[in-house]
Every structure is written in structure tokens, then in C-alpha cells.
N, C-alpha and C. Protein backbone atom coordinates (compact mmCIF):
# COMPACT_ATOMS: atom_id res chain seq x y z
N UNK A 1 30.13 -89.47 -73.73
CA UNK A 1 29.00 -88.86 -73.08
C UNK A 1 28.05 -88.29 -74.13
N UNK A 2 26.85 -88.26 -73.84
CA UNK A 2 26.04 -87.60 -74.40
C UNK A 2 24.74 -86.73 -73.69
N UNK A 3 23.97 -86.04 -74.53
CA UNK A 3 23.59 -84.72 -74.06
C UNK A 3 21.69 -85.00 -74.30
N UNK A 4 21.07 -85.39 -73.09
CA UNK A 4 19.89 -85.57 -73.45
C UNK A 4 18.98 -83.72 -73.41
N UNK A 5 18.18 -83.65 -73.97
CA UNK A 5 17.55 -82.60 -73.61
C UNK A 5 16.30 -82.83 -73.40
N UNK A 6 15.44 -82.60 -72.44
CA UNK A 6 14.31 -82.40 -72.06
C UNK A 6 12.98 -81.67 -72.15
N UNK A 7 12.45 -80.79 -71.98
CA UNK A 7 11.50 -79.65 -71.72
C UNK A 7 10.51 -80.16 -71.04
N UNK A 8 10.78 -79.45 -69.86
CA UNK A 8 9.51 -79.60 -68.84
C UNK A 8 8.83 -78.58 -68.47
N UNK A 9 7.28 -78.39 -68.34
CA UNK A 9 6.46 -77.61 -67.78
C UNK A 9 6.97 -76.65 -66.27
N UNK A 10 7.46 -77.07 -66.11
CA UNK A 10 7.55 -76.29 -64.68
C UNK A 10 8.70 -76.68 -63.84
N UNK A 11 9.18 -76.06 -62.37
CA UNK A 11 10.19 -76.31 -61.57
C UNK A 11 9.73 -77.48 -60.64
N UNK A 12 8.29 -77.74 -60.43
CA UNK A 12 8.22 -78.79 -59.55
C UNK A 12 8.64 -80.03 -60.35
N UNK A 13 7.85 -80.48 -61.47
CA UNK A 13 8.67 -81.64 -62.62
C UNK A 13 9.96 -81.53 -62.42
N UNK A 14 10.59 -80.35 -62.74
CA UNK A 14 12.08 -80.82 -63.04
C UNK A 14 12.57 -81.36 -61.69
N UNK A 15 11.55 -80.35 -60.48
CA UNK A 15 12.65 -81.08 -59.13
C UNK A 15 12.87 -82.36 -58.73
N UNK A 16 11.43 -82.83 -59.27
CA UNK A 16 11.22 -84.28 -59.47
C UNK A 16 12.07 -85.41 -60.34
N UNK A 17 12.18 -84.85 -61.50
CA UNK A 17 12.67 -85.58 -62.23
C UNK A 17 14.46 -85.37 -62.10
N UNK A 18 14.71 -84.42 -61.49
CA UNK A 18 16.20 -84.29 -60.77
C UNK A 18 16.39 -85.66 -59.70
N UNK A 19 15.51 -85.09 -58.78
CA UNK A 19 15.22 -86.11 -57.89
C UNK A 19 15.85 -87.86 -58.11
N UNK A 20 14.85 -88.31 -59.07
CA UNK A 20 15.02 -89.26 -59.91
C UNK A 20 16.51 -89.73 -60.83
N UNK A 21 16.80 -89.50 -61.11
CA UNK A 21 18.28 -88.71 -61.87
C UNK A 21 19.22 -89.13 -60.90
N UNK A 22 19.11 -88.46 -59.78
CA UNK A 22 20.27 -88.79 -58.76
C UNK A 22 19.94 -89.76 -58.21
N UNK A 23 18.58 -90.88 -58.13
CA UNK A 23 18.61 -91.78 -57.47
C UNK A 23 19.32 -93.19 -58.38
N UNK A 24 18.82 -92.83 -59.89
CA UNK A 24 20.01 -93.55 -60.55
C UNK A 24 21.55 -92.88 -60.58
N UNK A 25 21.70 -92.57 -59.97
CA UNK A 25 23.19 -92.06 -60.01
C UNK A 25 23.76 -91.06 -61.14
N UNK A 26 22.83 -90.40 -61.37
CA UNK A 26 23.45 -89.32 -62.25
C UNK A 26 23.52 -88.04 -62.07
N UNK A 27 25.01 -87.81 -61.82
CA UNK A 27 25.50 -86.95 -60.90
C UNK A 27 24.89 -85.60 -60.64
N UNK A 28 24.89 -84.66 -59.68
CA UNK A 28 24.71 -83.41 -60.12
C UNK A 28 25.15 -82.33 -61.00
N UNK A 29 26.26 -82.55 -60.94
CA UNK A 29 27.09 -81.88 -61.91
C UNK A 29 26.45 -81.80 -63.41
N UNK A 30 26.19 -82.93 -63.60
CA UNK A 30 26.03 -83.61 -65.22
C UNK A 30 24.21 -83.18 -65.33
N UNK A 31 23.78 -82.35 -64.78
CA UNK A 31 22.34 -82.24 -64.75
C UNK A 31 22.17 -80.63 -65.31
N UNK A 32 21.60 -79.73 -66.02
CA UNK A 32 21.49 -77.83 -66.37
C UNK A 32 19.97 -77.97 -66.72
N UNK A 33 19.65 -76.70 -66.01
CA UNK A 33 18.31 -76.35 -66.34
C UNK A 33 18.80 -74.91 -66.85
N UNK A 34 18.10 -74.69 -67.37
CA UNK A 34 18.00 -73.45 -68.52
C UNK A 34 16.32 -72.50 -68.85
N UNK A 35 16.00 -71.56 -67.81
CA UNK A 35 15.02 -70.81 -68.51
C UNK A 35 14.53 -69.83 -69.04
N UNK A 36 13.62 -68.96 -68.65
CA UNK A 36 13.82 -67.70 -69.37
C UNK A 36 14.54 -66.66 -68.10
N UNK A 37 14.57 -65.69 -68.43
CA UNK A 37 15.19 -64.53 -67.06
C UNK A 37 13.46 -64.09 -66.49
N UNK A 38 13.90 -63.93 -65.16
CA UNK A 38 12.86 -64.01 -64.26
C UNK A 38 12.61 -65.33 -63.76
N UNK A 39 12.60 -66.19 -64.09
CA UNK A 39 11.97 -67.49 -63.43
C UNK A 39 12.68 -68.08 -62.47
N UNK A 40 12.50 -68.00 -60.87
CA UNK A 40 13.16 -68.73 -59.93
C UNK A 40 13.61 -70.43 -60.44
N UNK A 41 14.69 -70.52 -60.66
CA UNK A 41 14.96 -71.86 -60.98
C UNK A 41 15.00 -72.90 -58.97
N UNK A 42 15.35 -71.62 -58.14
CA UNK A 42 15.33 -72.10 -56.57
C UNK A 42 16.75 -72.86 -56.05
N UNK A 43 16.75 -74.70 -56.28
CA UNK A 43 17.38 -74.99 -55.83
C UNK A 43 17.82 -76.12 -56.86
N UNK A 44 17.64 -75.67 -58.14
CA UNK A 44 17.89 -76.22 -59.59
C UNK A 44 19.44 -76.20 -60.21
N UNK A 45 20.01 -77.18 -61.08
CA UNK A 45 21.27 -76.75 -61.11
C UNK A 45 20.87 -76.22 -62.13
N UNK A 46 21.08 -74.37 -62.66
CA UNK A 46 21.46 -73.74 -63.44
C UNK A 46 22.52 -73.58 -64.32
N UNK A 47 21.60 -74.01 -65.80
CA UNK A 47 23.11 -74.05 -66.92
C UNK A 47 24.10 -73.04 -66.79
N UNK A 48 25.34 -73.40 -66.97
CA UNK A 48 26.13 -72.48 -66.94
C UNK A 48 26.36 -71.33 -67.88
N UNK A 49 27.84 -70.80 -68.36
CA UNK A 49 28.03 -69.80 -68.86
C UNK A 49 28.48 -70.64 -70.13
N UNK A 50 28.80 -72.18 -70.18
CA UNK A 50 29.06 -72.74 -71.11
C UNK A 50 28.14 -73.40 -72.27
N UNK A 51 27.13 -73.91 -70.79
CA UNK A 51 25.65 -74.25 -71.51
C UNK A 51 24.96 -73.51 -72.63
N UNK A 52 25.26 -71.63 -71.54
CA UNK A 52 23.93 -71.16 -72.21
C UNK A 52 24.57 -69.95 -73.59
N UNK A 53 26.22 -70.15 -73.63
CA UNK A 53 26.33 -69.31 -74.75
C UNK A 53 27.48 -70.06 -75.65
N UNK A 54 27.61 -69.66 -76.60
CA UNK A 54 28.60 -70.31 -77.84
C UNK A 54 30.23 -70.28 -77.26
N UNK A 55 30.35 -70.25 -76.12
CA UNK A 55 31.45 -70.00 -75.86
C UNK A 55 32.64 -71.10 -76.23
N UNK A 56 32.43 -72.51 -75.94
CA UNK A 56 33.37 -73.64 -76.19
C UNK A 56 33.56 -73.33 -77.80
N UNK A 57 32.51 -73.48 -78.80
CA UNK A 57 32.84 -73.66 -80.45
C UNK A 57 33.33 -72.38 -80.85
N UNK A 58 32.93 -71.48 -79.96
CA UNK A 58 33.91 -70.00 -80.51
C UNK A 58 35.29 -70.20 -80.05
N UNK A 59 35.78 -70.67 -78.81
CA UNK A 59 37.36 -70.84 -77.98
C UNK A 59 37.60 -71.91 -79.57
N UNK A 60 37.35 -73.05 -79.70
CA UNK A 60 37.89 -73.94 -80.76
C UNK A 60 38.31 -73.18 -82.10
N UNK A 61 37.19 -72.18 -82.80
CA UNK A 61 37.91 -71.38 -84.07
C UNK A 61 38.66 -70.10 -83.63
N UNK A 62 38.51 -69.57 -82.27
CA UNK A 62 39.70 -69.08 -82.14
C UNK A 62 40.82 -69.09 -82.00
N UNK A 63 41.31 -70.46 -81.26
CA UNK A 63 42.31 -71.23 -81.61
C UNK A 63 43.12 -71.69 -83.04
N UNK A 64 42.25 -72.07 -83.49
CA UNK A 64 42.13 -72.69 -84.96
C UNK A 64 42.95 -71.75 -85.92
N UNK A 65 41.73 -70.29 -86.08
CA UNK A 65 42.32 -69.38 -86.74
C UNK A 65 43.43 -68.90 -86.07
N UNK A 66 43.43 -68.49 -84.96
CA UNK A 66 44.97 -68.27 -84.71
C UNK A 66 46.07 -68.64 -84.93
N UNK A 67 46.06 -69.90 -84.72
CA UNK A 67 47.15 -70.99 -84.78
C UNK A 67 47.29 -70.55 -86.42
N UNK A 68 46.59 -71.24 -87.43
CA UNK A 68 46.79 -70.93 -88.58
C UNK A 68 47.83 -69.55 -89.19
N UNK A 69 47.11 -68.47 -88.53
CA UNK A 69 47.47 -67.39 -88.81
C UNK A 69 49.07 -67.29 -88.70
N UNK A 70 49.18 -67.58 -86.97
CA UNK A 70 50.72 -67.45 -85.98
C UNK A 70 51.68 -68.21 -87.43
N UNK A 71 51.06 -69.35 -87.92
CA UNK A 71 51.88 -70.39 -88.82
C UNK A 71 52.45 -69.46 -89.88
N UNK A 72 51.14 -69.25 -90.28
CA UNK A 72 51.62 -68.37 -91.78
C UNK A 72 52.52 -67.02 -91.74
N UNK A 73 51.94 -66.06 -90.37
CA UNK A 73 53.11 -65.38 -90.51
C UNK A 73 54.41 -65.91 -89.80
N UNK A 74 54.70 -66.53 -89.14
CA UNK A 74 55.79 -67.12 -89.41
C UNK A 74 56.69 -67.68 -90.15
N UNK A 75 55.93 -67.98 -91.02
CA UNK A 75 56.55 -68.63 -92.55
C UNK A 75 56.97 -67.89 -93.32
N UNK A 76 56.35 -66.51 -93.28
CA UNK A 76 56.20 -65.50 -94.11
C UNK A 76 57.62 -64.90 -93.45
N UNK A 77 57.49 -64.77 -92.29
CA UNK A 77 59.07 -64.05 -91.65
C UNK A 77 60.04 -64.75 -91.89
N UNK A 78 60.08 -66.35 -91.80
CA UNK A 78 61.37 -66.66 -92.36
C UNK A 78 61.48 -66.64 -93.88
N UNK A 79 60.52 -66.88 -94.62
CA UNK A 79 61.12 -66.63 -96.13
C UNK A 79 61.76 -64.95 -96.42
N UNK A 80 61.11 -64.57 -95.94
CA UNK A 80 61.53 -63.08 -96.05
C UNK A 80 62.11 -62.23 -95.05
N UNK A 81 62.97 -62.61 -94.18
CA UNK A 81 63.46 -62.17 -92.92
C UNK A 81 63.50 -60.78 -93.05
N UNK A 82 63.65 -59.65 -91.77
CA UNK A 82 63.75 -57.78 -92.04
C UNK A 82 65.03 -58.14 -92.16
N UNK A 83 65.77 -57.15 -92.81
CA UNK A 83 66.91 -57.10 -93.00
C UNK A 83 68.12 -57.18 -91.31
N UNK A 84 69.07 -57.92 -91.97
CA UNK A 84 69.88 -57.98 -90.47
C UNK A 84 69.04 -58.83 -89.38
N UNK A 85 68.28 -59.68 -89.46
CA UNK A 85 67.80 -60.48 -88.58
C UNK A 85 67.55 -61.79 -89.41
N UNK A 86 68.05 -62.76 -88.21
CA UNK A 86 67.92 -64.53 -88.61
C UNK A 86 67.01 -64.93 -87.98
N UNK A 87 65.82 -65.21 -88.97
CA UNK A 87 64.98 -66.27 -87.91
C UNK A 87 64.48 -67.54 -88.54
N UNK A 88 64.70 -68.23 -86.95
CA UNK A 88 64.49 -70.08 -87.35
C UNK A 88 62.75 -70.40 -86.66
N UNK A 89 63.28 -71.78 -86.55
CA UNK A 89 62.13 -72.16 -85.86
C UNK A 89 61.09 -71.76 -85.23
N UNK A 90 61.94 -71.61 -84.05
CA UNK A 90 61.97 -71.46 -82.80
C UNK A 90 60.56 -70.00 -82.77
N UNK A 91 60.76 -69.33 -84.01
CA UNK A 91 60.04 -68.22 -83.79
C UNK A 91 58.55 -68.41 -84.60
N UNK A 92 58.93 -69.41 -85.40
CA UNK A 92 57.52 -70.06 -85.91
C UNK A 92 56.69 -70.29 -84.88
N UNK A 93 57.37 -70.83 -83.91
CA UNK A 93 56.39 -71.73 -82.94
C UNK A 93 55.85 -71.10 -82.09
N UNK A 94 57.01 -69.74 -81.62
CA UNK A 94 55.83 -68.84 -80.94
C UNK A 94 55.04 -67.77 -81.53
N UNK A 95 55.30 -67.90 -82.67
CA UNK A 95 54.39 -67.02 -83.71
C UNK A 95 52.65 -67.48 -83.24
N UNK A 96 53.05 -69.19 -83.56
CA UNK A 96 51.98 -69.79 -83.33
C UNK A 96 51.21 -69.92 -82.20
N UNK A 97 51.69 -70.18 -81.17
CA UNK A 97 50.98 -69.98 -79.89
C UNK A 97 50.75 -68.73 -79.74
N UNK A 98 51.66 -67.69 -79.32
CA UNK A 98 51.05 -66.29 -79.64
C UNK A 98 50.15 -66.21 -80.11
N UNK A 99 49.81 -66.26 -81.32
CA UNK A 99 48.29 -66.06 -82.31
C UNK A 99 47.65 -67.21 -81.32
N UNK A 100 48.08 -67.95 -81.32
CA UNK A 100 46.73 -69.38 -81.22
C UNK A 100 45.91 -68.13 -79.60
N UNK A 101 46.60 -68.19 -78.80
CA UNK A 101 46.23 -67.47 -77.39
C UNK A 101 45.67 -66.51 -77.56
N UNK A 102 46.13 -65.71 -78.73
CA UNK A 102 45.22 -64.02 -78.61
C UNK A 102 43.66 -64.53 -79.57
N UNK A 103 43.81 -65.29 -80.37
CA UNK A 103 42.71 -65.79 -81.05
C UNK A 103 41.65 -66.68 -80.29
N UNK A 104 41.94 -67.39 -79.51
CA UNK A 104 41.11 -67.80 -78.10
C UNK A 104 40.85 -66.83 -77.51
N UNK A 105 41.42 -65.66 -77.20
CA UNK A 105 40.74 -64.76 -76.13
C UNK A 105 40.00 -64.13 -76.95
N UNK A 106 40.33 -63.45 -78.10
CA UNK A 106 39.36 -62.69 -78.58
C UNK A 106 37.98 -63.17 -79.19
N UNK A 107 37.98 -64.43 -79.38
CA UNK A 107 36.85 -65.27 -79.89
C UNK A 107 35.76 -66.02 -79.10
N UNK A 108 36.57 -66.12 -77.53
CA UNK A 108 36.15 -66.11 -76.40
C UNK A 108 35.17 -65.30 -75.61
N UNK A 109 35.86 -63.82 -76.10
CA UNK A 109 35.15 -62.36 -75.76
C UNK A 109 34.15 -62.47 -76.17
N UNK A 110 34.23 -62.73 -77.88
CA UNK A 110 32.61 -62.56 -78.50
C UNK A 110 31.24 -63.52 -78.63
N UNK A 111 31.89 -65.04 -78.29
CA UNK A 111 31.25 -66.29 -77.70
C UNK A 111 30.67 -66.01 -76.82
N UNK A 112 30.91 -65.28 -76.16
CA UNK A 112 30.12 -64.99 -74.44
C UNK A 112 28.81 -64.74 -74.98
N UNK A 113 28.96 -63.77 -75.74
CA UNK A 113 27.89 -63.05 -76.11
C UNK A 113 26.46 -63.56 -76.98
N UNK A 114 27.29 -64.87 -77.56
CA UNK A 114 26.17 -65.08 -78.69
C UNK A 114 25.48 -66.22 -77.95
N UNK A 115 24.53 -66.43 -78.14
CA UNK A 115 23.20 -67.53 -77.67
C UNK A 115 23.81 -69.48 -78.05
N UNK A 116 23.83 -69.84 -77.58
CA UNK A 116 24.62 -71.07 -77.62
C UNK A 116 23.41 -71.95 -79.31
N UNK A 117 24.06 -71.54 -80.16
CA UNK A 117 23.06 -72.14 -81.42
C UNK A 117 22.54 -73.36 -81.23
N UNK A 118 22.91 -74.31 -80.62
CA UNK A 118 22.44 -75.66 -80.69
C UNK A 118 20.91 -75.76 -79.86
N UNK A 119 20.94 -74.92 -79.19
CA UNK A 119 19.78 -74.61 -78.49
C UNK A 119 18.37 -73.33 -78.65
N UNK A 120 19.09 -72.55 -79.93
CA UNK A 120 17.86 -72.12 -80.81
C UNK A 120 17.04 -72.62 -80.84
N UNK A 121 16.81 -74.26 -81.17
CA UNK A 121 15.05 -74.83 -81.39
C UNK A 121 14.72 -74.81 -80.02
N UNK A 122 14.78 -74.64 -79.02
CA UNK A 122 13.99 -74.39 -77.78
C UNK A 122 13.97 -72.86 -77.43
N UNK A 123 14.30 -71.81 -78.32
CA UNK A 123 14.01 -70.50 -77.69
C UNK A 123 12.86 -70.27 -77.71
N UNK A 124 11.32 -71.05 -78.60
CA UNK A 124 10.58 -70.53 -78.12
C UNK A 124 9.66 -71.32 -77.05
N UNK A 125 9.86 -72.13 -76.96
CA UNK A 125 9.91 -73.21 -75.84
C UNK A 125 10.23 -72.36 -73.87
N UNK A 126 11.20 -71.80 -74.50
CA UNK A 126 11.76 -71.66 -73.18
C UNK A 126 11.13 -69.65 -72.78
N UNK A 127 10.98 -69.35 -74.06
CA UNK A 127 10.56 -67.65 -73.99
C UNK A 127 8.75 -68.11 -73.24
N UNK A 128 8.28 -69.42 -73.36
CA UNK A 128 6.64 -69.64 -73.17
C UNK A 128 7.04 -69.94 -71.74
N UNK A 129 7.88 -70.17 -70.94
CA UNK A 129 7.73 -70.41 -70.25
C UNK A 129 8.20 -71.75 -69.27
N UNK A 130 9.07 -72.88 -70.11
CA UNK A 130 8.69 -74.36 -70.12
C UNK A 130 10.43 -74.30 -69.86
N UNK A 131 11.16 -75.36 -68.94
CA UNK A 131 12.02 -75.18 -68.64
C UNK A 131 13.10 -76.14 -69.42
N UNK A 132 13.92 -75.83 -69.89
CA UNK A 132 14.89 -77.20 -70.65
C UNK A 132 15.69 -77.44 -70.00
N UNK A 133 15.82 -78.80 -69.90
CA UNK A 133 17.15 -79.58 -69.02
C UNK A 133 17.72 -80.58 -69.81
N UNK A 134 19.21 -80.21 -69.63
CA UNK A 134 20.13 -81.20 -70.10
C UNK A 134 20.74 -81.80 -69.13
N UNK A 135 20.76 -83.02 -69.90
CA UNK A 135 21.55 -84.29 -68.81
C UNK A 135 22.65 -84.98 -69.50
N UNK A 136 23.60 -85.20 -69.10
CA UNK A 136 24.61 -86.09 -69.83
C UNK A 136 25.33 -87.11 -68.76
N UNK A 137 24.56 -88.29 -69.82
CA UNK A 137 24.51 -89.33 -69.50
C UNK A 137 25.55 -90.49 -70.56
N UNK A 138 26.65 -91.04 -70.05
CA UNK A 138 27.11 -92.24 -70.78
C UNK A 138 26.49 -92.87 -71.89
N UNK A 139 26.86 -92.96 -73.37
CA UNK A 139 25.88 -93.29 -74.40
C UNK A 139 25.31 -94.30 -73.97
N UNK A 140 25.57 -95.34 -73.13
CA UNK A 140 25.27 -96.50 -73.29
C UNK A 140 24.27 -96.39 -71.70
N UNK A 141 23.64 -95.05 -71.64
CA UNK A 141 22.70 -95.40 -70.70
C UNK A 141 21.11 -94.59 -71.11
N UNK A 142 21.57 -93.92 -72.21
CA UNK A 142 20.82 -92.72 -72.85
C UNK A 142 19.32 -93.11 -72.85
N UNK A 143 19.39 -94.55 -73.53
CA UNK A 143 17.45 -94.81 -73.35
C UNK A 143 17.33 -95.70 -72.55
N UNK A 144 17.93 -95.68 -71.15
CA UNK A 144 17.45 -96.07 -70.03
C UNK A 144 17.14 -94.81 -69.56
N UNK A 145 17.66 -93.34 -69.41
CA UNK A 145 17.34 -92.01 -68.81
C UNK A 145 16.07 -92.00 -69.82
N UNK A 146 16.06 -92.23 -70.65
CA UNK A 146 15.09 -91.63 -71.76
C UNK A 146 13.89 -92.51 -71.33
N UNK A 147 13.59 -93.52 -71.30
CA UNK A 147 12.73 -94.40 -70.61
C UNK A 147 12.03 -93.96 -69.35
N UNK A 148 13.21 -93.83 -68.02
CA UNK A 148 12.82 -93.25 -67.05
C UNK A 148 11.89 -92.29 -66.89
N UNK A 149 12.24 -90.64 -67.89
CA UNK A 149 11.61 -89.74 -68.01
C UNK A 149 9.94 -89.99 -68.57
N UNK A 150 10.31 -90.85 -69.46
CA UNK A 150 9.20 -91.15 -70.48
C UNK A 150 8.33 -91.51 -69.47
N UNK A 151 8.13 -92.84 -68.07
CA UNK A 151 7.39 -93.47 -67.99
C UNK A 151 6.94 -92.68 -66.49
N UNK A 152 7.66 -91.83 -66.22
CA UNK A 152 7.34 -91.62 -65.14
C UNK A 152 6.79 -90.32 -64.79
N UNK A 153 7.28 -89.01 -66.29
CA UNK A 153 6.73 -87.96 -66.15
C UNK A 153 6.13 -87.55 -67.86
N UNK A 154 5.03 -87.97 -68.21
CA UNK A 154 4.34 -87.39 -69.12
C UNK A 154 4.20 -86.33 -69.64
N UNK A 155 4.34 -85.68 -68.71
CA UNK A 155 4.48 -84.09 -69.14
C UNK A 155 5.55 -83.76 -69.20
N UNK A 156 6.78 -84.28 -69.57
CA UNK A 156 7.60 -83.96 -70.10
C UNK A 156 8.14 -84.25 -71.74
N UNK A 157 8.69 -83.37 -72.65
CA UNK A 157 9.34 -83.69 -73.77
C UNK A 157 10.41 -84.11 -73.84
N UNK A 158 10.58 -85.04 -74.34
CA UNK A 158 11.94 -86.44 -75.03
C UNK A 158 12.53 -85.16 -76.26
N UNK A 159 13.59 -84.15 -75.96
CA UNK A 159 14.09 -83.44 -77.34
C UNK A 159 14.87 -84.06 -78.27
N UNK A 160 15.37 -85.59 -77.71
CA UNK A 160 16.51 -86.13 -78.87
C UNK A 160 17.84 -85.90 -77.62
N UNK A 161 18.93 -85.90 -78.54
CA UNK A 161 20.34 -85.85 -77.58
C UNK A 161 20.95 -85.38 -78.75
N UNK A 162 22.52 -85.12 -78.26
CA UNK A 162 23.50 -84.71 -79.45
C UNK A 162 24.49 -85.83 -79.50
N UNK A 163 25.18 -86.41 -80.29
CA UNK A 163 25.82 -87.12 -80.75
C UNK A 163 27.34 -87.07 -79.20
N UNK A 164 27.44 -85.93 -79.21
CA UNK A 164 28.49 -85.80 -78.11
C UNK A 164 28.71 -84.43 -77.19
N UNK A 165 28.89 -84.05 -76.27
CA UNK A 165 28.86 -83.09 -75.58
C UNK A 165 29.93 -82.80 -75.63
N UNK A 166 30.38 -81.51 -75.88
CA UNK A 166 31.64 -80.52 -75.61
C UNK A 166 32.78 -80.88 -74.87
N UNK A 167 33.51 -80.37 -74.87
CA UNK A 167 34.86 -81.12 -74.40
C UNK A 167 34.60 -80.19 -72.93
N UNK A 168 34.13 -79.07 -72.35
CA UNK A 168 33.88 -78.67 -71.49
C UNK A 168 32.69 -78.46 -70.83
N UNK A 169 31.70 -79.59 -70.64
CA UNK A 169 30.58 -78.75 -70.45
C UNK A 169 30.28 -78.07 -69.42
């Protein structure tokens, strides 16, 4: 899958070009509009909580580092066990998930918070007023959507796509 992005002037375009979208079969689900606060989006699908903040690439290095971490001190406990205690495996591994889980949540917590970076080059795009929509569409249909948009709504911007969309979008 991949991730077209748009920018359109206004909610009637996008309803339109939604419109359009689903008459080629591309689902609702797979459709986010994104604008500034205040602006009735109405009966628009609104990006989510995944769309609109760093949350997926923060869950991935919280994992990451966790896991890492859970490893090492685990390793660290069996080379050097506390005195009067044996530990094997078994405690590596939940060293590791342990960490891996508390390192997802806590990286999770602070993902919420931050502005989804990939979508910086439209903050001022979207602070003027102008609405961005992402669509994800099968690579192998990308500049047929891209075409569509192109020929049918002018007033809209072609932003490019991303190579691949998130494992959750």
C-alpha cells in the first residue's frame, strides 16, 4: 500500500473528490482528511489519532529500546546472578518482553503527543486553511488515483506519496 497525499482548497472539493474515490472503489476506511482545529470537516473521514500524531514510529522504538534493554539486563543477571539465586533462560525472555511492553507504553504516552513528522511540510498548508487528504491506495494503482485527481479537480495539489504506509494506519 501506499500513501497519496493531496491538499485541497476546501470541504466541498474534498467531498467531491471522496465522492470519486469510492466510485473507483477505494474504500472508506483507506481515505483521512486532516485540518486545522475549528474547521467543520462535516461528514469527512477524519484522520485519526494515528494519522495525525507520531504515535506508530514512537510504539516501534519503544519496543525496540525495550526489548534491547529487557536483553541486556538479562544477560547482565545471569552473568552475575544476586547471591543464592539461579537464573536461566527463561528469565531472559521475560526480562525482555517485560521491557519490550513497558517501553511501548511509555513511548506510546509521549507519541501521542508529538505532531506526526512526516506531515510537517503541510503545517503551513493546513494552518492557511487548505485541507490534506490521504489516500492509500495499492502501489499499483497510485497514478491511476493520481490521474483521476489531476484531471478532474485542478484545484487540487498532487503532494507525492510515501514509499509505504505504516503497519497501522
Amino acid at each position: 500500500m501506499r500513501r497519496i497525499y493531496f491538499l485541497i482548497p476546501d470541504v466541498q472539493s474534498a467531498r467531491q473528490i471522496i465522492d470519486e474515490l469510492l466510485l473507483k472503489r477505494i474504500e472508506w476506511r483507506h481515505v483521512h482528511v486532516l485540518a486545522r482545529a475549528g474547521v467543520p470537516l462535516e461528514d469527512l473521514p477524519e484522520a485519526t489519532l494515528a494519522q495525525r500524531s507520531d504515535l506508530i514510529p514512537a510504539l516501534a522504538r519503544g519496543v525496540a529500546a525495550g526489548g534491547v534493554t529487557g536483553v541486556l539486563a538479562g544477560l547482565v543477571a545471569m552473568a552475575f546472578p544476586p547471591t543464592g539465586l539461579t537464573i536461566a533462560g527463561g528469565v531472559v525472555v521475560l526480562m525482555t518482553l517485560a521491557s519490550a511492553g513497558f517501553g511501548a507504553w511509555t513511548a506510546t504516552m509521549i507519541g501521542v503527543d508529538v505532531p506526526n513528522t512526516r506531515l510537517k511540510q503541510f503545517e503551513y498548508a493546513i494552518e492557511n486553511g487548505e485541507l490534506l487528504m490521504m489516500v492509500d491506495v495499492k502501489k499499483d494503482r497510485v497514478e491511476e488515483i493520481e490521474q483521476l485527481v489531476k484531471s478532474h479537480h485542478p484545484e487540487a495539489d498532487v503532494e507525492g506519496t510515501d514509499p509505504t504506509i505504516p503497519a497501522f494506519p
